[in-house]
Protein backbone atom coordinates (compact mmCIF):
# COMPACT_ATOMS: atom_id res chain seq x y z
CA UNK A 1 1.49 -31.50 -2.97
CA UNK A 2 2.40 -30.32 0.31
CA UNK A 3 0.24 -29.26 3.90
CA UNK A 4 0.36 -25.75 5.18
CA UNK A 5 -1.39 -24.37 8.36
CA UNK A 6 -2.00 -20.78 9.53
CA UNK A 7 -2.84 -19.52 13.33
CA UNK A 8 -4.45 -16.71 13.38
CA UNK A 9 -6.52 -14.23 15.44
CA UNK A 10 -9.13 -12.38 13.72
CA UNK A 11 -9.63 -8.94 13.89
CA UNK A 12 -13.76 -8.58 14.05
CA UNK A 13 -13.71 -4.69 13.82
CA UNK A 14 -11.12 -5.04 11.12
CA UNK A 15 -13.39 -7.10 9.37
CA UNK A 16 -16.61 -5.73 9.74
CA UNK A 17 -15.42 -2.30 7.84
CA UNK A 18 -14.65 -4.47 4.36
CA UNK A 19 -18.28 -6.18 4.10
CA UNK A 20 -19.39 -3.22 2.55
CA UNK A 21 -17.24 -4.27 -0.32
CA UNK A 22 -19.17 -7.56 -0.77
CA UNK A 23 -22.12 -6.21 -1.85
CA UNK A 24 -20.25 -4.60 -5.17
CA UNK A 25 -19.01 -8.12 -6.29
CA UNK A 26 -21.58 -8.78 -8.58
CA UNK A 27 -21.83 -5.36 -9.86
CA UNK A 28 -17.62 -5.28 -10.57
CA UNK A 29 -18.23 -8.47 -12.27
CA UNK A 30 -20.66 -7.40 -14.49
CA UNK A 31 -18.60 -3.88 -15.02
CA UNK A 32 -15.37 -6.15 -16.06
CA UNK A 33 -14.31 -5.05 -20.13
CA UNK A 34 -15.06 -8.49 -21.10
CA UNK A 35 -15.49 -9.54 -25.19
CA UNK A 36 -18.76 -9.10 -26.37
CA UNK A 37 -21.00 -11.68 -26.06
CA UNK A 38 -18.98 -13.37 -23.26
CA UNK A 39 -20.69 -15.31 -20.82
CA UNK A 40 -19.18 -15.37 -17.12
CA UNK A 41 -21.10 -14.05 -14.20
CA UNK A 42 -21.42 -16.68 -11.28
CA UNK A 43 -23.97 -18.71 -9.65
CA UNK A 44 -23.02 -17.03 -6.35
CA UNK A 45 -20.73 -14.05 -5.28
CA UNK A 46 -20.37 -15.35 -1.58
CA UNK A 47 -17.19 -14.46 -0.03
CA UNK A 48 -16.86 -13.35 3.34
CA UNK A 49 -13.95 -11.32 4.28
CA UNK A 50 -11.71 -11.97 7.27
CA UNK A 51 -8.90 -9.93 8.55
CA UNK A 52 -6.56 -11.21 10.94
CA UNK A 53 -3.29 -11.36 12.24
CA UNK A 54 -0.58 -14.78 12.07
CA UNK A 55 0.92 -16.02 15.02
CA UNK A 56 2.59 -18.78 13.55
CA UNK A 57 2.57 -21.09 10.30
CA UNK A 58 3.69 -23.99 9.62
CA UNK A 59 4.74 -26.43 6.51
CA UNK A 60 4.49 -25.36 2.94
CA UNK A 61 3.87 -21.48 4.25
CA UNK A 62 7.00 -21.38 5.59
CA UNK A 63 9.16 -21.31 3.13
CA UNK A 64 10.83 -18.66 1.47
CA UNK A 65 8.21 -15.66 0.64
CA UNK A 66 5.43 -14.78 3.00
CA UNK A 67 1.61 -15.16 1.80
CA UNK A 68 -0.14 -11.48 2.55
CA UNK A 69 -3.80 -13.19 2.12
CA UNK A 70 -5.50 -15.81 0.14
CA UNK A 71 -8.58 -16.87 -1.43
CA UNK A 72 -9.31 -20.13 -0.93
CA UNK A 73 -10.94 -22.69 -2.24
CA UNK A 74 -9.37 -22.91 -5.67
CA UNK A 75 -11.30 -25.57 -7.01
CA UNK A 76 -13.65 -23.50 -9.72
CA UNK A 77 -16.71 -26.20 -9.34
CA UNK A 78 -16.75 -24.96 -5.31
CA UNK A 79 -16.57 -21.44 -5.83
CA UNK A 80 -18.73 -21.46 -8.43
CA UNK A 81 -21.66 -22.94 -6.52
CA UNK A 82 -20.28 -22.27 -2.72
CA UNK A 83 -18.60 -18.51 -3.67
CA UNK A 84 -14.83 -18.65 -1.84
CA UNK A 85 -13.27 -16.76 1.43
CA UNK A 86 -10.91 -14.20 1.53
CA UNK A 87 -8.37 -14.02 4.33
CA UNK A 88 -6.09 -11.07 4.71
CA UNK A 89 -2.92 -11.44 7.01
CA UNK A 90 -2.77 -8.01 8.57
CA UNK A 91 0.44 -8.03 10.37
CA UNK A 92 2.31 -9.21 7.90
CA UNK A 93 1.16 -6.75 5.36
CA UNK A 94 2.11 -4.11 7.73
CA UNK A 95 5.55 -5.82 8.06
CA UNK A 96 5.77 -6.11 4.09
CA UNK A 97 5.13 -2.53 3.50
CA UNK A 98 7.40 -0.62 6.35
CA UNK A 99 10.39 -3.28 5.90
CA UNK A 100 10.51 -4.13 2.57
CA UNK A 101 7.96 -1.42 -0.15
CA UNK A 102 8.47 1.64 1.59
CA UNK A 103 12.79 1.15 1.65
CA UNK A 104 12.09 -0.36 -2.21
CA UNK A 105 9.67 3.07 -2.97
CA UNK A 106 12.98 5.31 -1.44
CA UNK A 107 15.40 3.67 -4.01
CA UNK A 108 13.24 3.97 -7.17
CA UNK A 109 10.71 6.51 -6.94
CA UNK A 110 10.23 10.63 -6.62
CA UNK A 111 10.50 12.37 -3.13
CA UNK A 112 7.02 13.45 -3.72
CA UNK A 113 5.55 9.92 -4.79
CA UNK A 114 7.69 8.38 -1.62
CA UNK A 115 5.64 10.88 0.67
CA UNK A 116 2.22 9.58 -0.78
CA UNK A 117 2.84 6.21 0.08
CA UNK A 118 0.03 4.72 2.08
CA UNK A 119 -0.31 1.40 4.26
CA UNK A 120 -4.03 1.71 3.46
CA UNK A 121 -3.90 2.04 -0.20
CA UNK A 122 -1.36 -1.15 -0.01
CA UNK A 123 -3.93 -3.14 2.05
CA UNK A 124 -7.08 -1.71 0.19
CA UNK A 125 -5.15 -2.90 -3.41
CA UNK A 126 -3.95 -6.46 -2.05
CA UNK A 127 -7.59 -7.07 -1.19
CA UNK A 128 -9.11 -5.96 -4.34
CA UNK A 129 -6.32 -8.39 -5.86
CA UNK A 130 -7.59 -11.22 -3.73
CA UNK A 131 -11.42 -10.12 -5.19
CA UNK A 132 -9.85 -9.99 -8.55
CA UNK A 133 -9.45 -13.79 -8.75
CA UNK A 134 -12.64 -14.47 -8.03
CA UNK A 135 -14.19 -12.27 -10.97
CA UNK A 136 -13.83 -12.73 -14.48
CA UNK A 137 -14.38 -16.38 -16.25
CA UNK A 138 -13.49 -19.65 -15.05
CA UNK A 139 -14.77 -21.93 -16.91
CA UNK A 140 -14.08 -21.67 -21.17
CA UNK A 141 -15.17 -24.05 -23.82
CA UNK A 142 -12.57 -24.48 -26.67
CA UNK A 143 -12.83 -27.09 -29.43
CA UNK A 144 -16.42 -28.43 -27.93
CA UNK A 145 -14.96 -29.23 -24.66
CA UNK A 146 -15.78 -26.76 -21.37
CA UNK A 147 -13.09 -26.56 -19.01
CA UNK A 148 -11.19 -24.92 -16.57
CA UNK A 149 -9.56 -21.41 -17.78
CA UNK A 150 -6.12 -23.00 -15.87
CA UNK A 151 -6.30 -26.10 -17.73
CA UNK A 152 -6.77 -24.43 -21.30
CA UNK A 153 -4.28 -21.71 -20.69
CA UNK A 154 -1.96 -24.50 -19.28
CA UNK A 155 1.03 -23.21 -17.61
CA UNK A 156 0.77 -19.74 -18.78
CA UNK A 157 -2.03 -19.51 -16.83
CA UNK A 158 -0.77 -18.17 -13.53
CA UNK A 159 1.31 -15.09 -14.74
CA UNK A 160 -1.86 -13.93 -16.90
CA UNK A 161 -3.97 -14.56 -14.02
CA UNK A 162 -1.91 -12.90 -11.01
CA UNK A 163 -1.42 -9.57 -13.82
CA UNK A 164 -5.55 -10.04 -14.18
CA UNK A 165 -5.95 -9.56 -10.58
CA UNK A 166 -3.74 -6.98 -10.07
CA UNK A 167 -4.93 -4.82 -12.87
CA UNK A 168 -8.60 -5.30 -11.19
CA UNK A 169 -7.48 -4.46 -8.37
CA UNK A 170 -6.51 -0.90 -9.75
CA UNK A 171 -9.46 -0.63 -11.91
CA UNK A 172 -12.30 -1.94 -8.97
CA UNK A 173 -10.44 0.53 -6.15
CA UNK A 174 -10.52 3.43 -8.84
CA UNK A 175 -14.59 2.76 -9.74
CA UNK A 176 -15.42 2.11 -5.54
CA UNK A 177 -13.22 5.52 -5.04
CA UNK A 178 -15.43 6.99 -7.71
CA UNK A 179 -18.70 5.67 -6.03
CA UNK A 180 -17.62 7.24 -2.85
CA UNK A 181 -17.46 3.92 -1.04
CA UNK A 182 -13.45 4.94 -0.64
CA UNK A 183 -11.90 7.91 0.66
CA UNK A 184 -11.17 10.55 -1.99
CA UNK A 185 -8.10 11.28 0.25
CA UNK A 186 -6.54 7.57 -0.74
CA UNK A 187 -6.62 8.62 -4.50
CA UNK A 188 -3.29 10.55 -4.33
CA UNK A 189 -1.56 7.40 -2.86
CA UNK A 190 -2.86 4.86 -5.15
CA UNK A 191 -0.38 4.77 -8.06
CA UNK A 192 2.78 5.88 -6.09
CA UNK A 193 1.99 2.26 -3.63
CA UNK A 194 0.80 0.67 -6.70
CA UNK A 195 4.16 1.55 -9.05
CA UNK A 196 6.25 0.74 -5.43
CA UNK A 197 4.26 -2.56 -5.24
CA UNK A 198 6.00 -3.62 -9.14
CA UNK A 199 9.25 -3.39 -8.21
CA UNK A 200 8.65 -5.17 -4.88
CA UNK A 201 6.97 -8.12 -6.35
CA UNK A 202 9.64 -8.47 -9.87
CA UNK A 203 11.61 -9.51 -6.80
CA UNK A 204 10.28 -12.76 -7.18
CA UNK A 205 11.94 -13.57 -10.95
CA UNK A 206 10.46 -14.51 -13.87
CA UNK A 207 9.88 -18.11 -12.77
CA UNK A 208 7.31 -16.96 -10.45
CA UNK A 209 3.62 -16.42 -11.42
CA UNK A 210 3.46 -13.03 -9.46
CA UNK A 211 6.64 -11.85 -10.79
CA UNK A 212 5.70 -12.16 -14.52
CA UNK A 213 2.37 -10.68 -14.01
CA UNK A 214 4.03 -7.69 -12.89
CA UNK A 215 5.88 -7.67 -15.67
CA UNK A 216 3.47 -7.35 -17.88
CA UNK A 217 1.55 -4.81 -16.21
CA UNK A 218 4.88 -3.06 -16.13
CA UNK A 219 5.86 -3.63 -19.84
CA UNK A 220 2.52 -2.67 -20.87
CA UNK A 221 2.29 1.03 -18.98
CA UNK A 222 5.50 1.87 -20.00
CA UNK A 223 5.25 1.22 -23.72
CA UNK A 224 2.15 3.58 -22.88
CA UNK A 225 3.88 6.20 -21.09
CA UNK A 226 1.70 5.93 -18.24
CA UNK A 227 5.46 4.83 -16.18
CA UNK A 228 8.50 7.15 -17.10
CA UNK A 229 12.25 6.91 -15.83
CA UNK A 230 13.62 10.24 -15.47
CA UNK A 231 17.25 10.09 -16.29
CA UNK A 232 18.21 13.19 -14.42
CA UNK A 233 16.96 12.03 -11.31
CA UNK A 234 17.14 8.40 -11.80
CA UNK A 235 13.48 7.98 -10.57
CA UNK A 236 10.34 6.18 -11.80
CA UNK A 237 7.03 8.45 -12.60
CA UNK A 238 3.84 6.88 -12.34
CA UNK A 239 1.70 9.58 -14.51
CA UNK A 240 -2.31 9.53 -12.89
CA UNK A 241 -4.13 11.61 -16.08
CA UNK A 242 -2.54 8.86 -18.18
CA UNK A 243 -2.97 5.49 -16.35
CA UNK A 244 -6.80 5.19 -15.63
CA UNK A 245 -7.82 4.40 -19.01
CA UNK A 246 -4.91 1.99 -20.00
CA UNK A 247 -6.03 -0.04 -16.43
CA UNK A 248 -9.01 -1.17 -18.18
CA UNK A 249 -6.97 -1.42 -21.83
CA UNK A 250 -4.67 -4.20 -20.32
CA UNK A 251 -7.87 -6.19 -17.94
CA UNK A 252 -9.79 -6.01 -21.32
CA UNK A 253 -6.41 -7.84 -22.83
CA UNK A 254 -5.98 -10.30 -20.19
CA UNK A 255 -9.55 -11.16 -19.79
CA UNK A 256 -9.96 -11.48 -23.60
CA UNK A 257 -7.27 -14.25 -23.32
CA UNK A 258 -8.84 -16.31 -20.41
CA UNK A 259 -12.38 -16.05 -21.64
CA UNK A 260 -11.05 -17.24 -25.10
CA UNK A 261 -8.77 -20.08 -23.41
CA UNK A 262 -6.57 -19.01 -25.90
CA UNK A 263 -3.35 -20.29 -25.15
């Protein structure tokens, strides 16, 4: 165990423009392509939505790679009854994306998809990640015993979860897009950020819960030809009439797994 702490100054106007997407948590939940007959949607969906910018950390946050946001608590029995908070770190997602995705999106992606990159789309998907964690089941009962998805799933847990959230993330931007609560305009720059965003996160190795998740996701479009490599130009082609459907494919996979606690 170790302490972390976080200053930060919130951004109220910031803040105000994402409460419109608490009022769709309940309705994403129930959406999600769970198994049939699958029992998961919450006592509460509770979870106010700060944006802010650091000023400094200190401790366990700050060491080696920087948190973007976080969704805290993460004790299931709280957020069940209580609902949880998100917090997103604007400044340093705005540091992330011009110093390390958009020189990343340069090296492995098409001219074209390189001039659709969007610092919205990348701070509109990192907080329907942070949502993503807080939908889908929690609790599973395996054997006669009910517990924690984490604690059946053990430690391959956090790679299926972080690839869970991400592919929500995709899926719940594409349906609020769809619903008109997102500008149509953003559509264009979704997958290029989103295909950018892989290759910045595998960064972290296969030791790291994020970094397998995005494997996954990776692995799994590919072997669907939804991602391409293009040998002549050495370049990696996210392909949009191919990649909606296969979103909701892979959630369905993941959250098959975690409501089955089938390790």
């Amino acid at each position: 165990a170790a302490f972390e702490a976080y200053i930060t100054v919130v951004n109220p106007e910031e803040s105000k423009k994402l409460q419109v997407y608490q009022k769709y948590l309940k309705e994403l939940d129930e959406k999600l392509p769970m198994p049939e007959g699958a029992k998961w949607v919450r006592e509460t969906y509770e979870s106010p939505i700060r944006v802010v910018d650091v000023l400094a950390t200190g401790g366990d946050s700050r060491q080696g790679v920087q948190t973007l946001a976080f969704n805290l608590p993460n004790d299931e029995k709280v957020r069940q009854v209580k609902g949880n908070k998100q917090v997103l770190l604007k400044n340093i997602m705005t540091a992330k994306f011009e110093g390390i995705l958009r020189p990343i999106a340069v090296e492995v992606l098409s001219e074209t998809d390189v001039k659709n990159l969007s610092s919205e789309a990348f701070f509109l998907t990192v907080l329907q990640h942070e949502i993503g964690h807080s939908l889908g089941p929690s609790m599973v009962t395996t054997g006669g015993k009910t517990e924690d998805v984490g604690k059946a799933l053990k430690e391959k847990y956090s790679a299926i979860e972080e690839a869970k959230a991400d592919t929500l993330s995709m899926l719940n931007t594409l349906y609020l897009l769809d619903k008109g609560e997102i500008s149509k305009e953003l559509e264009k720059t979704l997958l290029p950020t989103y295909l950018a965003g892989l290759f910045r996160t595998i960064r972290f190795g296969l030791n790291e819960a994020h970094g397998t998740g995005v494997m996954i996701q990776f692995n799994f479009l590919a072997d669907k030809g939804a991602i391409t490599y293009d040998a002549k130009t050495k370049k990696f082609v996210a392909h949009a009439d191919k990649i909606r459907a296969h979103f909701r494919e892979l959630a369905g996979i993941l959250l098959a797994i975690e409501t089955r606690g089938d390790y």
